[in-house]
N, C-alpha and C. Protein backbone atom coordinates (compact mmCIF):
# COMPACT_ATOMS: atom_id res chain seq x y z
N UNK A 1 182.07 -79.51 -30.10
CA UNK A 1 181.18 -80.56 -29.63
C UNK A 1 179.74 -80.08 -29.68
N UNK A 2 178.84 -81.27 -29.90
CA UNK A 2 177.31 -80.59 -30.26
C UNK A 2 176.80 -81.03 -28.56
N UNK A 3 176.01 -80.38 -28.47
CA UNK A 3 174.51 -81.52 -27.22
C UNK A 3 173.95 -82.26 -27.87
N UNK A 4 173.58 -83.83 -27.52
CA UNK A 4 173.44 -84.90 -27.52
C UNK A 4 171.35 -84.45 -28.11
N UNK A 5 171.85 -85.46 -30.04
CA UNK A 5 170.27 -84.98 -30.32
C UNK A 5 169.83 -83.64 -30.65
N UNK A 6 171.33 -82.72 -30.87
CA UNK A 6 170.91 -81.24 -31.06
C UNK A 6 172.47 -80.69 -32.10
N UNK A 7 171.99 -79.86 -33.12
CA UNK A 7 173.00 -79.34 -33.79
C UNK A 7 173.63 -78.63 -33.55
N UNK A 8 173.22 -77.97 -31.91
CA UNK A 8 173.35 -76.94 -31.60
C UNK A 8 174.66 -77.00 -30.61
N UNK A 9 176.28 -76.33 -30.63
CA UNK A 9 177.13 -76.17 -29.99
C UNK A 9 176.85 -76.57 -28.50
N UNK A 10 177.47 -77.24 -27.76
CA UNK A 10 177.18 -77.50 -26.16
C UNK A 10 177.17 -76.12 -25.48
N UNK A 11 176.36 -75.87 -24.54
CA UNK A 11 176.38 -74.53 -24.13
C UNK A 11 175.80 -73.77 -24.61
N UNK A 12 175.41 -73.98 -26.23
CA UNK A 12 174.62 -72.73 -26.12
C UNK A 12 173.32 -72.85 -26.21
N UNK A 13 172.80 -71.86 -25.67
CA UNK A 13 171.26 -71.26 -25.34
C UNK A 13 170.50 -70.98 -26.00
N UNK A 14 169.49 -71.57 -26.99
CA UNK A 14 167.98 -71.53 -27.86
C UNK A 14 167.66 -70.01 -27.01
N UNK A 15 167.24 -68.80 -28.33
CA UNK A 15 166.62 -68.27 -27.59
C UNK A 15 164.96 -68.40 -27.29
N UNK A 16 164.23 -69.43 -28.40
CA UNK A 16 163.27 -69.71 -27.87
C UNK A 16 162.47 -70.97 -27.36
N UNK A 17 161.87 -71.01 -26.45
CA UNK A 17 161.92 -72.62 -26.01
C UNK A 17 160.07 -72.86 -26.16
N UNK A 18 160.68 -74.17 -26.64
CA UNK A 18 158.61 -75.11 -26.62
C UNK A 18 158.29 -74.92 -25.22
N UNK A 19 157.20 -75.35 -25.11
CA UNK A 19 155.76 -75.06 -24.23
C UNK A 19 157.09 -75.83 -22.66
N UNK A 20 157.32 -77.26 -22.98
CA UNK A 20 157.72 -78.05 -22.23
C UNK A 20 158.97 -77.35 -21.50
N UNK A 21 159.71 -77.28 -22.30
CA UNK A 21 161.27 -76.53 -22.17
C UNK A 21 161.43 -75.27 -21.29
N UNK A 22 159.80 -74.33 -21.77
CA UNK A 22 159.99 -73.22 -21.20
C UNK A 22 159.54 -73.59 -19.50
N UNK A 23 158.75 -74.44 -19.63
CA UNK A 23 157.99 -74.72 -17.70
C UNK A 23 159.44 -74.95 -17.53
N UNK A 24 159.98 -76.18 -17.55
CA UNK A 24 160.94 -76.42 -16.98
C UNK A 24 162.23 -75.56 -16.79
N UNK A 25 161.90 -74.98 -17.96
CA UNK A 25 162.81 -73.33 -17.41
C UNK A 25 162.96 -72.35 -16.46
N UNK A 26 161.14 -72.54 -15.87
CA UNK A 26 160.76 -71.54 -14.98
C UNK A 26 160.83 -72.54 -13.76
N UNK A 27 160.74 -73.90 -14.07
CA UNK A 27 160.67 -74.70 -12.45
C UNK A 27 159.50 -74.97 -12.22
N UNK A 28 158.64 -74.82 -12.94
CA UNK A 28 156.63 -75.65 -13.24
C UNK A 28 156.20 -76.84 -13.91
N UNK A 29 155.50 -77.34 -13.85
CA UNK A 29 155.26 -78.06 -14.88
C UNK A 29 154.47 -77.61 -15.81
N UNK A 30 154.41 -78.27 -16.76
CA UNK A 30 153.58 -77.47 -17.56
C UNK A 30 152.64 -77.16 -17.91
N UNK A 31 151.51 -78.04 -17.11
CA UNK A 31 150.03 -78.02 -16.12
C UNK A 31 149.86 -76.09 -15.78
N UNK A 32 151.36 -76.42 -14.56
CA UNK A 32 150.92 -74.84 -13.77
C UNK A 32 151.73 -73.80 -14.97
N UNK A 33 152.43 -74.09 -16.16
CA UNK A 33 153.03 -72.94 -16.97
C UNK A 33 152.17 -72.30 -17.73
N UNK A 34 151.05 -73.54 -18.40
CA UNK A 34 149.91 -72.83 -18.86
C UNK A 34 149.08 -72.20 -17.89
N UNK A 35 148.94 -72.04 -17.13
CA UNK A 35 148.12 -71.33 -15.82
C UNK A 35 148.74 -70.25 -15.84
N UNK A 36 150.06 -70.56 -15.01
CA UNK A 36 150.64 -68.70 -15.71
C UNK A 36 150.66 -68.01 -16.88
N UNK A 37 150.59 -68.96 -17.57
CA UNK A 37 150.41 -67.57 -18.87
C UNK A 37 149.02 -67.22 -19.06
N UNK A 38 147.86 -68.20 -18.79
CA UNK A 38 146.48 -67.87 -18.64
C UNK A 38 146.59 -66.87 -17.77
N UNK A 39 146.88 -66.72 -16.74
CA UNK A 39 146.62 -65.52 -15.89
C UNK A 39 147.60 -64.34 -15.86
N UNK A 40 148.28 -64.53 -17.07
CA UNK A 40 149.45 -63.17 -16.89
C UNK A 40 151.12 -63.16 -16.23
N UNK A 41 150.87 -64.20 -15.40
CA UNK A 41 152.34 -64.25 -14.78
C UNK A 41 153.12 -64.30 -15.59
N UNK A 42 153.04 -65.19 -17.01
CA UNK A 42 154.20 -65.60 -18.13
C UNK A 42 153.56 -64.92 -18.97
N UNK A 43 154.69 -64.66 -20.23
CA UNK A 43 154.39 -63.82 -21.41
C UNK A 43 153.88 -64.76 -22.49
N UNK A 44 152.97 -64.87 -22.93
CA UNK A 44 152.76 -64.94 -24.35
C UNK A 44 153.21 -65.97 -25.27
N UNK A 45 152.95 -66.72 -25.52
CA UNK A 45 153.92 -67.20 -27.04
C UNK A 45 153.85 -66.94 -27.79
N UNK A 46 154.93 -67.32 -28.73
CA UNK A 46 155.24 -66.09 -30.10
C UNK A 46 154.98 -67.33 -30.75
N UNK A 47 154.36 -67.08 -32.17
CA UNK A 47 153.95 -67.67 -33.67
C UNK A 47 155.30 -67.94 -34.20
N UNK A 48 155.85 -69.51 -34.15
CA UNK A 48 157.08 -69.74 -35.16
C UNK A 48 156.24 -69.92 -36.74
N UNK A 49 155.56 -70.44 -36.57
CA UNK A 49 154.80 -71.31 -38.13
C UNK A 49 153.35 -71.42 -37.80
N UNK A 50 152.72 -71.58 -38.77
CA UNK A 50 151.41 -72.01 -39.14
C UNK A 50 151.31 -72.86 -37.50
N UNK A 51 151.72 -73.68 -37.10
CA UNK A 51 151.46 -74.47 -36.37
C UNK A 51 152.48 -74.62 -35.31
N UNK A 52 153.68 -74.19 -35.38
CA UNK A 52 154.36 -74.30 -34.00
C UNK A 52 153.85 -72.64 -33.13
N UNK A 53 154.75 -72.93 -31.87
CA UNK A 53 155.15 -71.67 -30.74
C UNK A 53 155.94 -72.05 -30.21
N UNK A 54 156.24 -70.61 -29.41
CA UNK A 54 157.73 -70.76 -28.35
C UNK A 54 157.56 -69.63 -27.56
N UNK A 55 158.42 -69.63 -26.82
CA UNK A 55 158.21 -68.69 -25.47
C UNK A 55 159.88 -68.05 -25.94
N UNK A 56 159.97 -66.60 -25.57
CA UNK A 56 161.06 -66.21 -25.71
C UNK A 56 161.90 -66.21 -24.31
N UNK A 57 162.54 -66.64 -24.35
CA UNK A 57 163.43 -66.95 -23.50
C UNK A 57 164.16 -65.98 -22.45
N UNK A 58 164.56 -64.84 -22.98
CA UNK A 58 164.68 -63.59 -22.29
C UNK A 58 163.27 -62.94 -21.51
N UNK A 59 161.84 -63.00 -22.61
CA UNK A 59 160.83 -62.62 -22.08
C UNK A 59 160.36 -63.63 -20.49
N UNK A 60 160.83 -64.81 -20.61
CA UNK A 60 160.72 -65.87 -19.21
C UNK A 60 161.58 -65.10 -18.05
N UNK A 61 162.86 -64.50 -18.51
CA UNK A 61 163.78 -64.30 -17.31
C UNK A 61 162.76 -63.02 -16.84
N UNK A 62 162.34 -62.30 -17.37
CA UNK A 62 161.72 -60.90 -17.30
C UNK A 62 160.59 -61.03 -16.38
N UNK A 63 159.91 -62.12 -16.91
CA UNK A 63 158.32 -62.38 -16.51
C UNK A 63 158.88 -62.99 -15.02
N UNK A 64 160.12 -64.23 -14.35
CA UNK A 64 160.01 -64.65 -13.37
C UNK A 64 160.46 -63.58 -12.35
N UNK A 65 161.43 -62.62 -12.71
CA UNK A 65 161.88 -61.42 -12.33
C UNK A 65 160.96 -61.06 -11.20
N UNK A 66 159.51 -60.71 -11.80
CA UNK A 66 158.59 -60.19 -11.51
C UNK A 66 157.61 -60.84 -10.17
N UNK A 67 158.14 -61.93 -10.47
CA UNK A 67 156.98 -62.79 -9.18
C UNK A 67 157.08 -62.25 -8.25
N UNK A 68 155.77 -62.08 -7.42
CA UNK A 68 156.18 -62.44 -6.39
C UNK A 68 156.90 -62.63 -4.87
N UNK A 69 157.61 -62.19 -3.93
CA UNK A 69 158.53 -63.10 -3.10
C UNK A 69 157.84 -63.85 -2.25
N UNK A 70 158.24 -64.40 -1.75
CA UNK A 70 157.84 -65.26 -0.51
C UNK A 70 157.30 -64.99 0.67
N UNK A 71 157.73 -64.43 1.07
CA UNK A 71 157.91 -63.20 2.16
C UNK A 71 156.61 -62.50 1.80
N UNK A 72 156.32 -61.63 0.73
CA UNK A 72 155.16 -61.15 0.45
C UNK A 72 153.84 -61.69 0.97
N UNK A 73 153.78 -62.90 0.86
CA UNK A 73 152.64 -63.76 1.09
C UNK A 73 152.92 -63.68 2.59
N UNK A 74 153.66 -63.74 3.32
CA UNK A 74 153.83 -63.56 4.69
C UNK A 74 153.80 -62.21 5.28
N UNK A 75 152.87 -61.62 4.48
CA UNK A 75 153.43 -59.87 5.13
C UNK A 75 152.66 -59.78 6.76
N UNK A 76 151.75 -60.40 6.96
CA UNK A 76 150.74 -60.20 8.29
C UNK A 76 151.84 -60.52 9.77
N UNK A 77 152.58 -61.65 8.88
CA UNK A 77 153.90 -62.24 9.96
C UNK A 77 155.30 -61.07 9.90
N UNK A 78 155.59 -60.66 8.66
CA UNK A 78 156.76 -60.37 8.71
C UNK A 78 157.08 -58.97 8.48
N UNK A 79 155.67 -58.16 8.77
CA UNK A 79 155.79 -56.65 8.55
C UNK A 79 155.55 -55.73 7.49
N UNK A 80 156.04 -56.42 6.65
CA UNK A 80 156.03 -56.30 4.96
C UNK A 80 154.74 -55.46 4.79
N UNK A 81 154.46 -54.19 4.11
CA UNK A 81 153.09 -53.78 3.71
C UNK A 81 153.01 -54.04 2.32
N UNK A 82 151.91 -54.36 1.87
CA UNK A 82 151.51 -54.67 0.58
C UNK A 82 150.84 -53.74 0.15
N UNK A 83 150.60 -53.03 -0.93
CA UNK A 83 149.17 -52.18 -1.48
C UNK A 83 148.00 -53.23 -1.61
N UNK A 84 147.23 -52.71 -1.64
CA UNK A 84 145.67 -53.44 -2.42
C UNK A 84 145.89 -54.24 -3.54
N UNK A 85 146.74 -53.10 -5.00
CA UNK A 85 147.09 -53.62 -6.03
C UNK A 85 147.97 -55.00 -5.79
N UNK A 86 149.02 -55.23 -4.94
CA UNK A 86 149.68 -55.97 -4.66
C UNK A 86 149.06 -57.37 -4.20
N UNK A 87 148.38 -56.84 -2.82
CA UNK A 87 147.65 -58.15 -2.07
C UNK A 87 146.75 -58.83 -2.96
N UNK A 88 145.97 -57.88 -4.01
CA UNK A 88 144.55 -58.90 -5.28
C UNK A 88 145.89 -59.34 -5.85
N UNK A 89 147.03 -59.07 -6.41
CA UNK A 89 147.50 -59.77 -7.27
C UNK A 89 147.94 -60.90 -6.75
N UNK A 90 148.60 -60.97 -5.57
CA UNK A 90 148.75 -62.52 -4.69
C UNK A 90 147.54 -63.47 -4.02
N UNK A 91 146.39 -63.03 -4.09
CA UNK A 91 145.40 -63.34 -3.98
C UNK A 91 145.24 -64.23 -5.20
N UNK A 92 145.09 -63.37 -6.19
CA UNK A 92 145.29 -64.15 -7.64
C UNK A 92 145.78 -65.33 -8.12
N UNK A 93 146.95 -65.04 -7.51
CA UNK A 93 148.23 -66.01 -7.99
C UNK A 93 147.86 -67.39 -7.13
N UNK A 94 147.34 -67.04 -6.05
CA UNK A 94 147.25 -68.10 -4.67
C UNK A 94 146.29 -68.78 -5.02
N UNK A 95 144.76 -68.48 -5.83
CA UNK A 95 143.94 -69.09 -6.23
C UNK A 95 144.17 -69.71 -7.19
N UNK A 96 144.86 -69.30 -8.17
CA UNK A 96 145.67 -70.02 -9.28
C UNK A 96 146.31 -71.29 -9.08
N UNK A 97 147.29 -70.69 -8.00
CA UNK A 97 147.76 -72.40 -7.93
C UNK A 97 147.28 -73.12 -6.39
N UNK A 98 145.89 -72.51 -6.22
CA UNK A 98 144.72 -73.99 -5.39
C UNK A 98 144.33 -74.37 -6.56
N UNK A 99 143.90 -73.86 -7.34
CA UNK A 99 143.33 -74.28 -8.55
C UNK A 99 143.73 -75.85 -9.53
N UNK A 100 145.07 -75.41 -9.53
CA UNK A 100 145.90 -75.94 -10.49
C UNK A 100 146.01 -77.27 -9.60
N UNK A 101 146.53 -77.13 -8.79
CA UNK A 101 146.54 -78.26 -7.49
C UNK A 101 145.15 -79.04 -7.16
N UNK A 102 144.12 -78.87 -7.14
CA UNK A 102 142.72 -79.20 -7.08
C UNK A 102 142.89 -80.05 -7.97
N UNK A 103 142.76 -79.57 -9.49
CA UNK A 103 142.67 -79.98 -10.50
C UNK A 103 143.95 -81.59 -10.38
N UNK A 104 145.10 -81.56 -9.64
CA UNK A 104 145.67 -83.17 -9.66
C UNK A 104 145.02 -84.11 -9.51
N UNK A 105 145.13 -85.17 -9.75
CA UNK A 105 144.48 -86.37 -9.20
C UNK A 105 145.56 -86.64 -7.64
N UNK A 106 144.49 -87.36 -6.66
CA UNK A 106 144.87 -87.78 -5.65
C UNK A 106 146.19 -88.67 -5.81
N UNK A 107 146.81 -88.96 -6.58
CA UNK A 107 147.94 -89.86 -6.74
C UNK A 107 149.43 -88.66 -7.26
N UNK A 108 149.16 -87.75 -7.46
CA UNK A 108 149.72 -86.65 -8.03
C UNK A 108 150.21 -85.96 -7.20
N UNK A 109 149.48 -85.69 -6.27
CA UNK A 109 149.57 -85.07 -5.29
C UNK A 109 151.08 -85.44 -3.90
């Protein structure tokens, strides 16, 4: 059996996905996916052709690996010590997505 619109066996896994495919891979849209890769959180896209890209798909699991926790951002509450290196990089990330969020329109929101 194929997936519906695709040649590709049900189940199986593209290893590289368009711009769209890959946000929704990570759980962003693709507003905030280009933001992460502007600022480093996501890797790169790779050159298919003259004119396409794709995100490698393994390089996404790698890159979300890396975020982040939750908790981190809560270290003042929850004990957690951060380095310097650590706290600018969530600093970073936090301005990133006021940023990205700013940038909605009031109906978006």
């Amino acid at each position: 059996m194929k997936e519906p619109g695709s040649s590709l066996p049900i189940g199986y896994s593209r290893c590289v996905l368009h711009r769209e495919e890959a946000a929704e891979y990570v759980g962003v849209s693709p507003r905030l996916f280009d933001v992460m890769v502007a600022d480093g959180r996501m890797p790169r896209a790779v050159r298919l052709s003259e004119r396409r890209y794709g995100w490698i798909q393994r390089e996404l699991d790698a890159a979300v690996a890396t975020l982040p926790r939750k908790e981190d951002f809560d270290d003042h509450t929850s004990g957690i010590h951060v380095s310097e290196a650590e706290r600018k990089a969530l600093e970073k990330f936090d301005a990133a997505r006021q940023a990205a969020k700013a940038e909605k329109s009031p109906a978006e929101h």
